[in-house]
PDB file of N, CA and C in Angstrom:
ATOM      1  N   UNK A   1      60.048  51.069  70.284  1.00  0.00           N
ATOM      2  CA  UNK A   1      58.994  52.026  70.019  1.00  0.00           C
ATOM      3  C   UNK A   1      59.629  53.370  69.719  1.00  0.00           C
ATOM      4  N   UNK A   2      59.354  53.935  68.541  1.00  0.00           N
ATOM      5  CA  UNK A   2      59.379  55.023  68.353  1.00  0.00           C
ATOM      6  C   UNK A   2      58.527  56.213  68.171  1.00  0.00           C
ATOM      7  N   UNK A   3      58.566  57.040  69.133  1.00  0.00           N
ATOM      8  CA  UNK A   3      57.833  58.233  69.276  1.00  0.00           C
ATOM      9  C   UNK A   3      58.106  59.541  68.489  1.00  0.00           C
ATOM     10  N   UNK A   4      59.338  59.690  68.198  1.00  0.00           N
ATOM     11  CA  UNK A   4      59.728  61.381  67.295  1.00  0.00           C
ATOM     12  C   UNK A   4      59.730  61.959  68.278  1.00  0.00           C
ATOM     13  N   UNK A   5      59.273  61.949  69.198  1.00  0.00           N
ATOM     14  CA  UNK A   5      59.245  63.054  70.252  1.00  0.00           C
ATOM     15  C   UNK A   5      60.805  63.531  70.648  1.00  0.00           C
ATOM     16  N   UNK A   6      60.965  64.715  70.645  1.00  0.00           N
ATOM     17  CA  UNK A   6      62.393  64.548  71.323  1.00  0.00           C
ATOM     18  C   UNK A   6      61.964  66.029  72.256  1.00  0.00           C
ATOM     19  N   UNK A   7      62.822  65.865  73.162  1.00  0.00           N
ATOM     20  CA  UNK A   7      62.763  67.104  74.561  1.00  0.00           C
ATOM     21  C   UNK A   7      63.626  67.658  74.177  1.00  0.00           C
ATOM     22  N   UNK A   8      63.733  69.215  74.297  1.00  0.00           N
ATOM     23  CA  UNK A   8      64.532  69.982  74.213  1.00  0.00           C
ATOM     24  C   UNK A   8      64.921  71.228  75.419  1.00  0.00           C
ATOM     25  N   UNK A   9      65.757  71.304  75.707  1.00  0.00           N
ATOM     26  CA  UNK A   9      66.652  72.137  76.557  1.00  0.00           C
ATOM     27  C   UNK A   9      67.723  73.261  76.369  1.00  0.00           C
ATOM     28  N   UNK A  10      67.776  74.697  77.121  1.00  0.00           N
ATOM     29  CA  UNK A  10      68.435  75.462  77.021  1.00  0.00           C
ATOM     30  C   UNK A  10      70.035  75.257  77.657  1.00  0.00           C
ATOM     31  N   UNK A  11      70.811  75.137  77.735  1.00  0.00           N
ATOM     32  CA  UNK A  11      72.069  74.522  78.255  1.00  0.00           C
ATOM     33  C   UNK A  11      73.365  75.872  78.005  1.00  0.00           C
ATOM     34  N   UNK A  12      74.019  76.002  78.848  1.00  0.00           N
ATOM     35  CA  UNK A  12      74.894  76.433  78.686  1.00  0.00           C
ATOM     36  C   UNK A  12      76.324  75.686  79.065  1.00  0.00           C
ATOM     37  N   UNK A  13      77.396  75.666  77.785  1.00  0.00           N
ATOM     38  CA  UNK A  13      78.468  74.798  78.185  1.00  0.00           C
ATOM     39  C   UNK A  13      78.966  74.985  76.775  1.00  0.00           C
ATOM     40  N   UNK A  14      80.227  73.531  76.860  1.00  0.00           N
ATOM     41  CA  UNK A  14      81.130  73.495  75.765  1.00  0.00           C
ATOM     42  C   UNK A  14      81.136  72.173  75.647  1.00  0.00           C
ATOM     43  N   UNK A  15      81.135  71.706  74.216  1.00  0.00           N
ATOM     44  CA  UNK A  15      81.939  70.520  73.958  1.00  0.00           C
ATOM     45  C   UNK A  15      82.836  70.386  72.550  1.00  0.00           C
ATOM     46  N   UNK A  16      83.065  69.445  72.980  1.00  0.00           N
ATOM     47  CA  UNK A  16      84.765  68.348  71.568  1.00  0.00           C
ATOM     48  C   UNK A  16      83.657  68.009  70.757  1.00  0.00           C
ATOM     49  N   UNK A  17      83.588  68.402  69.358  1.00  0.00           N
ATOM     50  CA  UNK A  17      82.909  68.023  68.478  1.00  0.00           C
ATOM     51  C   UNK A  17      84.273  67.998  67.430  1.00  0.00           C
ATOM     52  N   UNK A  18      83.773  66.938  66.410  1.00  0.00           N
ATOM     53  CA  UNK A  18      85.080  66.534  65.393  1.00  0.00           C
ATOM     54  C   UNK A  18      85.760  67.726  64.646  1.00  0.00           C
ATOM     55  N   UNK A  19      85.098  69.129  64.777  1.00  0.00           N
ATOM     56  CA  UNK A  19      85.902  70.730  64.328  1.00  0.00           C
ATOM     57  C   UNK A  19      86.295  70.975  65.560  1.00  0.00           C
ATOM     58  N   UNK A  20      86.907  70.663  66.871  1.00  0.00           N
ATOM     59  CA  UNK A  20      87.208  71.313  68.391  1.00  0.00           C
ATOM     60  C   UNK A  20      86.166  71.729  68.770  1.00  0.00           C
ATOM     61  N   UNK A  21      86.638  73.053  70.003  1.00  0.00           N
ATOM     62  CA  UNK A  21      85.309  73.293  70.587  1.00  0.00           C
ATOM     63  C   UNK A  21      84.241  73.721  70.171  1.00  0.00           C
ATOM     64  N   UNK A  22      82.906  73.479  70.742  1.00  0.00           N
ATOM     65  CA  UNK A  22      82.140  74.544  70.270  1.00  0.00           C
ATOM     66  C   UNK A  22      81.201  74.852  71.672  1.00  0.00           C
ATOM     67  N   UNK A  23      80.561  75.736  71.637  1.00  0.00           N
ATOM     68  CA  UNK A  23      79.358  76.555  72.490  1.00  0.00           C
ATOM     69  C   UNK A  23      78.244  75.910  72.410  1.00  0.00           C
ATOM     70  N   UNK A  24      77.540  75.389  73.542  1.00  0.00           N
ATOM     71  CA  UNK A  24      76.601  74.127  73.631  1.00  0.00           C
ATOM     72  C   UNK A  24      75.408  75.156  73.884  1.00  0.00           C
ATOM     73  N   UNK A  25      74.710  75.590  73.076  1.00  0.00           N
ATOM     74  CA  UNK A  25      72.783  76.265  73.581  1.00  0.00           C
ATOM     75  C   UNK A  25      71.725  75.294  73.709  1.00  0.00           C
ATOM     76  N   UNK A  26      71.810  74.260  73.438  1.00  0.00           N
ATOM     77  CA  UNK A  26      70.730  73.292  73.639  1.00  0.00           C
ATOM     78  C   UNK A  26      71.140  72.099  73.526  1.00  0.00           C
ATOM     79  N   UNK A  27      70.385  70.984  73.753  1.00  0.00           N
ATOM     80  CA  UNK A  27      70.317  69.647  74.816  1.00  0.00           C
ATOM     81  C   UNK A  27      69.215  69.632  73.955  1.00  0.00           C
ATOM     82  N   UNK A  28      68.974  68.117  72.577  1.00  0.00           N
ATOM     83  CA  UNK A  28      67.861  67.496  72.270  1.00  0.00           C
ATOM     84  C   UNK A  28      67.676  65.847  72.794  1.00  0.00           C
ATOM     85  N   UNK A  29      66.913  65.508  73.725  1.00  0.00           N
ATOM     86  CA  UNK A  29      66.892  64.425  73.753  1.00  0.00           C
ATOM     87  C   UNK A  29      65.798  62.937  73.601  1.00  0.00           C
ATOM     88  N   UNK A  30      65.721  62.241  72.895  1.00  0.00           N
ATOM     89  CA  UNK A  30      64.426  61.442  72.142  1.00  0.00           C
ATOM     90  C   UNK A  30      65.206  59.789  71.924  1.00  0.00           C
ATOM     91  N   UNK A  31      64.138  59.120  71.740  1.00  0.00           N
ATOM     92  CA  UNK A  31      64.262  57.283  72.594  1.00  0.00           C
ATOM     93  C   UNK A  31      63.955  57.311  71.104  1.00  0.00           C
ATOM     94  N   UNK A  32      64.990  56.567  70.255  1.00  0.00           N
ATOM     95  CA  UNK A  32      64.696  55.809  68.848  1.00  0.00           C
ATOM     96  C   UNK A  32      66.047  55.075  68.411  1.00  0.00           C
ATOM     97  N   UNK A  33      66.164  54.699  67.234  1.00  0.00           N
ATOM     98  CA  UNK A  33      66.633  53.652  66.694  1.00  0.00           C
ATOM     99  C   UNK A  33      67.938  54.118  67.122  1.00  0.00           C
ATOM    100  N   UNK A  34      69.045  53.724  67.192  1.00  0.00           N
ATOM    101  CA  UNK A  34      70.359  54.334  67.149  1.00  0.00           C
ATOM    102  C   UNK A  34      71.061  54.769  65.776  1.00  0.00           C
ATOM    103  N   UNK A  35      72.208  55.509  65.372  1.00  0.00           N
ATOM    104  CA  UNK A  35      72.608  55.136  64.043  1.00  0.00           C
ATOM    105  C   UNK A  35      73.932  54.652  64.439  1.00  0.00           C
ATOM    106  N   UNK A  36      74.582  54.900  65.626  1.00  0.00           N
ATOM    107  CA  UNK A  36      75.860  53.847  65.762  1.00  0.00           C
ATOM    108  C   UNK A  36      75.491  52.736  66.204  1.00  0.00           C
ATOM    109  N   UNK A  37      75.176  53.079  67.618  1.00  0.00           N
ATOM    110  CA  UNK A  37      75.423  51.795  68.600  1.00  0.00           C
ATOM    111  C   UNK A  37      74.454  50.737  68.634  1.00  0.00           C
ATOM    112  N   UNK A  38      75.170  49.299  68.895  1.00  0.00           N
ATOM    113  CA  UNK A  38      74.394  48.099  68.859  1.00  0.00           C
ATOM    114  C   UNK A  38      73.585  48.013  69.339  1.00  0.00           C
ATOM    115  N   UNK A  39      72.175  48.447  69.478  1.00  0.00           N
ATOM    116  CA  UNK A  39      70.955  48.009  70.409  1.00  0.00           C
ATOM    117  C   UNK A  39      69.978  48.450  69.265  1.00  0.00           C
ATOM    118  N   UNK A  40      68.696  48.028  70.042  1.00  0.00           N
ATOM    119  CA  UNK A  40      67.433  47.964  69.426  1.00  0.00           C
ATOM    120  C   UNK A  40      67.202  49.650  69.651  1.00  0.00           C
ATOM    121  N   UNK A  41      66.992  49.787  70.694  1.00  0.00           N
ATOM    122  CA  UNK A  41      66.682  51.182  70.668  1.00  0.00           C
ATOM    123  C   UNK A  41      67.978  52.347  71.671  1.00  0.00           C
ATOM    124  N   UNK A  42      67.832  53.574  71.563  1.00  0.00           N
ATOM    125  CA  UNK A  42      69.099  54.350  72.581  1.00  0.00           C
ATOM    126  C   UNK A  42      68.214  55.209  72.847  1.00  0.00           C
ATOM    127  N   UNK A  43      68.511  55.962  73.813  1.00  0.00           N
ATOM    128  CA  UNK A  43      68.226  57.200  74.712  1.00  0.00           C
ATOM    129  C   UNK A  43      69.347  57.894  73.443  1.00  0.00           C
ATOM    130  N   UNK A  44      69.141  59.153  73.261  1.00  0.00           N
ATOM    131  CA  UNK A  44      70.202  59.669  72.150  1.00  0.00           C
ATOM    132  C   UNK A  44      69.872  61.658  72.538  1.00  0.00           C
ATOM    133  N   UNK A  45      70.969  62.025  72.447  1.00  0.00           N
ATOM    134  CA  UNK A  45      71.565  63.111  73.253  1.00  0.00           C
ATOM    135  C   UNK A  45      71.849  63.620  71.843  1.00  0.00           C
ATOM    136  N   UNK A  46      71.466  65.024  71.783  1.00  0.00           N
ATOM    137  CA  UNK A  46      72.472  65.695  70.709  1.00  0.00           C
ATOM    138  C   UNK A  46      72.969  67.269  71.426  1.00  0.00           C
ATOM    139  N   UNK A  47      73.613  67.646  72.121  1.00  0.00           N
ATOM    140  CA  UNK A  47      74.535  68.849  72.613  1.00  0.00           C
ATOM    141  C   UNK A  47      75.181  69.680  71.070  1.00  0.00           C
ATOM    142  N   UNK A  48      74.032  70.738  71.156  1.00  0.00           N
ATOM    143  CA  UNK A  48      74.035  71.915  70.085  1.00  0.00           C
ATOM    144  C   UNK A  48      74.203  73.052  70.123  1.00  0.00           C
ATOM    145  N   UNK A  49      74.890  73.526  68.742  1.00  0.00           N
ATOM    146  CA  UNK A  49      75.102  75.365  69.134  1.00  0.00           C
ATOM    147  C   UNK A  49      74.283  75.604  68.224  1.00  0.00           C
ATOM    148  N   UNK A  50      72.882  76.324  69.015  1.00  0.00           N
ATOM    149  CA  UNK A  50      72.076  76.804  67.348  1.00  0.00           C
ATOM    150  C   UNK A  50      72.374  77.261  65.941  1.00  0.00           C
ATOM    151  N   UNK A  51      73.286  78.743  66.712  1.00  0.00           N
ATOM    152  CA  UNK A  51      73.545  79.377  65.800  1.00  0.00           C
ATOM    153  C   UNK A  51      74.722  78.771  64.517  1.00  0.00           C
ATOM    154  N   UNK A  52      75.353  77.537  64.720  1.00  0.00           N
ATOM    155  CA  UNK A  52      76.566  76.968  63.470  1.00  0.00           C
ATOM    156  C   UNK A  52      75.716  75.868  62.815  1.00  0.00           C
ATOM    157  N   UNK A  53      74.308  75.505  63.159  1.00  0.00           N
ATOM    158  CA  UNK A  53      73.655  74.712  62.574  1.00  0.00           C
ATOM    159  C   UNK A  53      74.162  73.610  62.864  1.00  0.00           C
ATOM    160  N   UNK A  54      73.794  72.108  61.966  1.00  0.00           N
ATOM    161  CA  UNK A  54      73.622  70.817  62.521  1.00  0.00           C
ATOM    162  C   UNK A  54      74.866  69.972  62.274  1.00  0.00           C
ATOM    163  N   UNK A  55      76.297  70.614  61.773  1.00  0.00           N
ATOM    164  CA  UNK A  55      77.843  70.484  62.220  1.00  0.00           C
ATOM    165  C   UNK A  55      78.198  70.552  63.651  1.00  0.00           C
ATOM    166  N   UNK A  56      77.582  71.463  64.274  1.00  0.00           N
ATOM    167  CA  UNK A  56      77.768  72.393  65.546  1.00  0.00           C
ATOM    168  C   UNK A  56      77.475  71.067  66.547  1.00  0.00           C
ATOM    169  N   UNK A  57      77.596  70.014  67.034  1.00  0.00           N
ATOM    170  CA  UNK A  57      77.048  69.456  67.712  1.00  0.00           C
ATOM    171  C   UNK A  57      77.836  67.920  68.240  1.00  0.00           C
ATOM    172  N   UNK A  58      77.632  67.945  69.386  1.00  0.00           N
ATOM    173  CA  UNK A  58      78.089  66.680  69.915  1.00  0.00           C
ATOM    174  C   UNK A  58      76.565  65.388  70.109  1.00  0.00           C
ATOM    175  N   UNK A  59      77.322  64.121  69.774  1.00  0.00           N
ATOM    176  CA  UNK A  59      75.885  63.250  69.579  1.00  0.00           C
ATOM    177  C   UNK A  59      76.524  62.333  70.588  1.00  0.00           C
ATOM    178  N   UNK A  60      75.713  61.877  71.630  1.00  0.00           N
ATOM    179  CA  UNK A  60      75.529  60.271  72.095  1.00  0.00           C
ATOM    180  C   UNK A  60      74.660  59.629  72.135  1.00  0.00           C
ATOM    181  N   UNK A  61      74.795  58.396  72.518  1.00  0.00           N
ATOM    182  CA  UNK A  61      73.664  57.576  71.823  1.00  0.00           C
ATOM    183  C   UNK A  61      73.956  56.267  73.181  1.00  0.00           C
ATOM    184  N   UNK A  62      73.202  56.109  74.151  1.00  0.00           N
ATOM    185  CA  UNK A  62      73.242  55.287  75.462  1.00  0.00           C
ATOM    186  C   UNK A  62      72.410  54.191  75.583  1.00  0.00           C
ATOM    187  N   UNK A  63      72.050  52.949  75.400  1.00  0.00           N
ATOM    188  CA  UNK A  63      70.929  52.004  75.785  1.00  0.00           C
ATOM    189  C   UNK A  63      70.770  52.732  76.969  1.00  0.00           C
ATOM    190  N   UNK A  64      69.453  51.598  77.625  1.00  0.00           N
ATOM    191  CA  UNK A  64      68.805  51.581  78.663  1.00  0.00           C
ATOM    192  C   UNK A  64      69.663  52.107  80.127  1.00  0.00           C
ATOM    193  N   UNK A  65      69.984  50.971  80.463  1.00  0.00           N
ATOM    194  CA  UNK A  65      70.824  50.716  81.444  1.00  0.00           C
ATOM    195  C   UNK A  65      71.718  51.700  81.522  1.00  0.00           C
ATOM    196  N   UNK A  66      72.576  52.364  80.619  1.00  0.00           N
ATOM    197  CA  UNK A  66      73.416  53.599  80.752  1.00  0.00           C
ATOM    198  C   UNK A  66      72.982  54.820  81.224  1.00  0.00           C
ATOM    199  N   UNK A  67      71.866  54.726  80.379  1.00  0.00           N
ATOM    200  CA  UNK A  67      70.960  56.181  80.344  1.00  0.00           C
ATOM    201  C   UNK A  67      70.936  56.808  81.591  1.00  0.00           C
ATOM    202  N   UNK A  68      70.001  55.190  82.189  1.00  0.00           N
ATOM    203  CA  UNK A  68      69.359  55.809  83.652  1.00  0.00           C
ATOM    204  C   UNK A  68      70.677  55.761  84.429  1.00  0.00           C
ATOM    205  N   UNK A  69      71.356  54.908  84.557  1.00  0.00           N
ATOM    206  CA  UNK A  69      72.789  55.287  85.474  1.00  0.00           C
ATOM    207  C   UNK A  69      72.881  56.934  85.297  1.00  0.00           C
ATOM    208  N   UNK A  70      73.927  57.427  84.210  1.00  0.00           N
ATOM    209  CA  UNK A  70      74.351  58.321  84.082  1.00  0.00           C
ATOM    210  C   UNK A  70      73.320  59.387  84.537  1.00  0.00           C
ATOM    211  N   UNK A  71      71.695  59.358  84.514  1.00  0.00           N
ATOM    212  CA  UNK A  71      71.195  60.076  85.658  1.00  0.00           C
ATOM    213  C   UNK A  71      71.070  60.164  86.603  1.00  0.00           C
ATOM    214  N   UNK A  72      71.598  58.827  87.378  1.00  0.00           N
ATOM    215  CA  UNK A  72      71.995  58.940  88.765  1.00  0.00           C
ATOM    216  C   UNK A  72      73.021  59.739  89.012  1.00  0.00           C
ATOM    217  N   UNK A  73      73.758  58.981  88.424  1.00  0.00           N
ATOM    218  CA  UNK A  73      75.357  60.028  88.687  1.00  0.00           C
ATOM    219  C   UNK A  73      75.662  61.168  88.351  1.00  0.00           C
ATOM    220  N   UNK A  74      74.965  61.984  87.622  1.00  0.00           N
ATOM    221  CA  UNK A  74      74.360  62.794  86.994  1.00  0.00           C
ATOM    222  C   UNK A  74      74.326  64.073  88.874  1.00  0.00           C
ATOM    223  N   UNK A  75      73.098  63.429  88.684  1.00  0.00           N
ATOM    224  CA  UNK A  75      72.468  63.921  90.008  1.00  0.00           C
ATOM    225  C   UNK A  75      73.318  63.723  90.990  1.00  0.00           C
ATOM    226  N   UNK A  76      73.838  62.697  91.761  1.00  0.00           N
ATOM    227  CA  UNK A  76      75.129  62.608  93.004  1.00  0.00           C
ATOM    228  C   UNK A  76      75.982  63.736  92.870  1.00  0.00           C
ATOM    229  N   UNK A  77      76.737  63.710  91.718  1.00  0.00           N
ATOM    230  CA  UNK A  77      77.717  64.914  91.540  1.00  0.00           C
ATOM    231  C   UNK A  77      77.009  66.018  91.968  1.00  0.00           C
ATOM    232  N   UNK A  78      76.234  66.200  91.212  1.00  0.00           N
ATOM    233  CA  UNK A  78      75.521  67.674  91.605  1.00  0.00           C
ATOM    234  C   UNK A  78      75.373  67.926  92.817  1.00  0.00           C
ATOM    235  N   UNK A  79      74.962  67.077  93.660  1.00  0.00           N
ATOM    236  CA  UNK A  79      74.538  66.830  95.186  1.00  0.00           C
ATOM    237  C   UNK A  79      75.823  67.195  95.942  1.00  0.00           C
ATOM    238  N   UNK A  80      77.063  66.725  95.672  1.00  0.00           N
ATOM    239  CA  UNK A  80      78.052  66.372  96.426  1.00  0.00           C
ATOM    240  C   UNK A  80      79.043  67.711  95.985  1.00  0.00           C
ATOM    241  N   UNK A  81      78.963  68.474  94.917  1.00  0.00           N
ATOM    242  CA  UNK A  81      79.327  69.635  94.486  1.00  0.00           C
ATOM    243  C   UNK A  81      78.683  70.613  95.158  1.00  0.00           C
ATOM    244  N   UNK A  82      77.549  70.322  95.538  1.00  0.00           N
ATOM    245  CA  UNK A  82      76.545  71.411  96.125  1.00  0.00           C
ATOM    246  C   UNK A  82      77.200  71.368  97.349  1.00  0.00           C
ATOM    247  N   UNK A  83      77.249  70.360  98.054  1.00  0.00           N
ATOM    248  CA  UNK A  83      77.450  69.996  99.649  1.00  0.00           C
ATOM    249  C   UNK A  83      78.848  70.781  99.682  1.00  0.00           C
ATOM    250  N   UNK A  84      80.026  70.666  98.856  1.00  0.00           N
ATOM    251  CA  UNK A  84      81.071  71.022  98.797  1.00  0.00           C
ATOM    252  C   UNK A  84      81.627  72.432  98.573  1.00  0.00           C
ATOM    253  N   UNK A  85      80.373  73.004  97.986  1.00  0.00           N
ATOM    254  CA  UNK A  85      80.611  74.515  97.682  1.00  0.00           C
ATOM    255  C   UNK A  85      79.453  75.229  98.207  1.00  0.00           C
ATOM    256  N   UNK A  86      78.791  74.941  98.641  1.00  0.00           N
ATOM    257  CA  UNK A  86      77.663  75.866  99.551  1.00  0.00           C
ATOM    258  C   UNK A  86      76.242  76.380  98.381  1.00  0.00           C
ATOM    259  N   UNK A  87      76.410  75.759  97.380  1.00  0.00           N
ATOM    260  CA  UNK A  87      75.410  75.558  96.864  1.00  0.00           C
ATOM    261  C   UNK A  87      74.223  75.339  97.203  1.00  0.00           C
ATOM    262  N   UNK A  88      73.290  75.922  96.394  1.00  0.00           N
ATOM    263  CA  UNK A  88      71.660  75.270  96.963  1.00  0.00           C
ATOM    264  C   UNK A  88      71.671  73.662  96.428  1.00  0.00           C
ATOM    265  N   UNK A  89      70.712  73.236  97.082  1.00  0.00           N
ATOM    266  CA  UNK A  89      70.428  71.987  96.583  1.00  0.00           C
ATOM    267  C   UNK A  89      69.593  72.118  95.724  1.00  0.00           C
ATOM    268  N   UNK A  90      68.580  70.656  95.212  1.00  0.00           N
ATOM    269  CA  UNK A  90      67.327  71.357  94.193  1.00  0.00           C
ATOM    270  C   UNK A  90      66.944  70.047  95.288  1.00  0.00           C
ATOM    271  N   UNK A  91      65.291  70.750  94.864  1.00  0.00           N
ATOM    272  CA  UNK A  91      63.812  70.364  95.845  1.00  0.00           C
ATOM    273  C   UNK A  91      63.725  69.231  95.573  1.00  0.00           C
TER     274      UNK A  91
END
């Protein structure tokens, strides 16, 4: 099923895109066809710098099963970084 819908997010960070680094301002993320990876459908990530336009960007592309993992683990780290540095937790 494809929706178009994709979520979008303010992000601050860096990533390895095929020009080296770049400055990550947003996080698009939307459930449709893949254009690499073997599955029917992916969870698909694009990590963007607005301002260099649609070069500027790191893409993944996760089935099911990855997706939701990597939001677990996702979340643990965070948890266990928090615990470790006196961080707040989240609610």
């Amino acid at each position: 099923m494809c929706t178009w819908i994709t979520e979008k997010t303010k992000v601050k960070g860096s990533g390895k895109s095929a020009k080296g680094w770049i400055t990550l301002t947003e996080a698009r993320v939307y459930y449709d066809h893949p254009f690499f990876t073997a599955a029917e459908h992916t969870l698909n990530i694009d990590f963007v710098d607005e301002n260099q336009g649609i070069d500027a960007r790191v893409a993944v592309e996760l089935d099911e099963a990855s997706a939701r993992s990597l939001v677990e683990k996702i979340l643990a780290a965070l948890e266990s970084g928090a615990e470790g540095h006196s961080l707040p937790k989240s609610a």
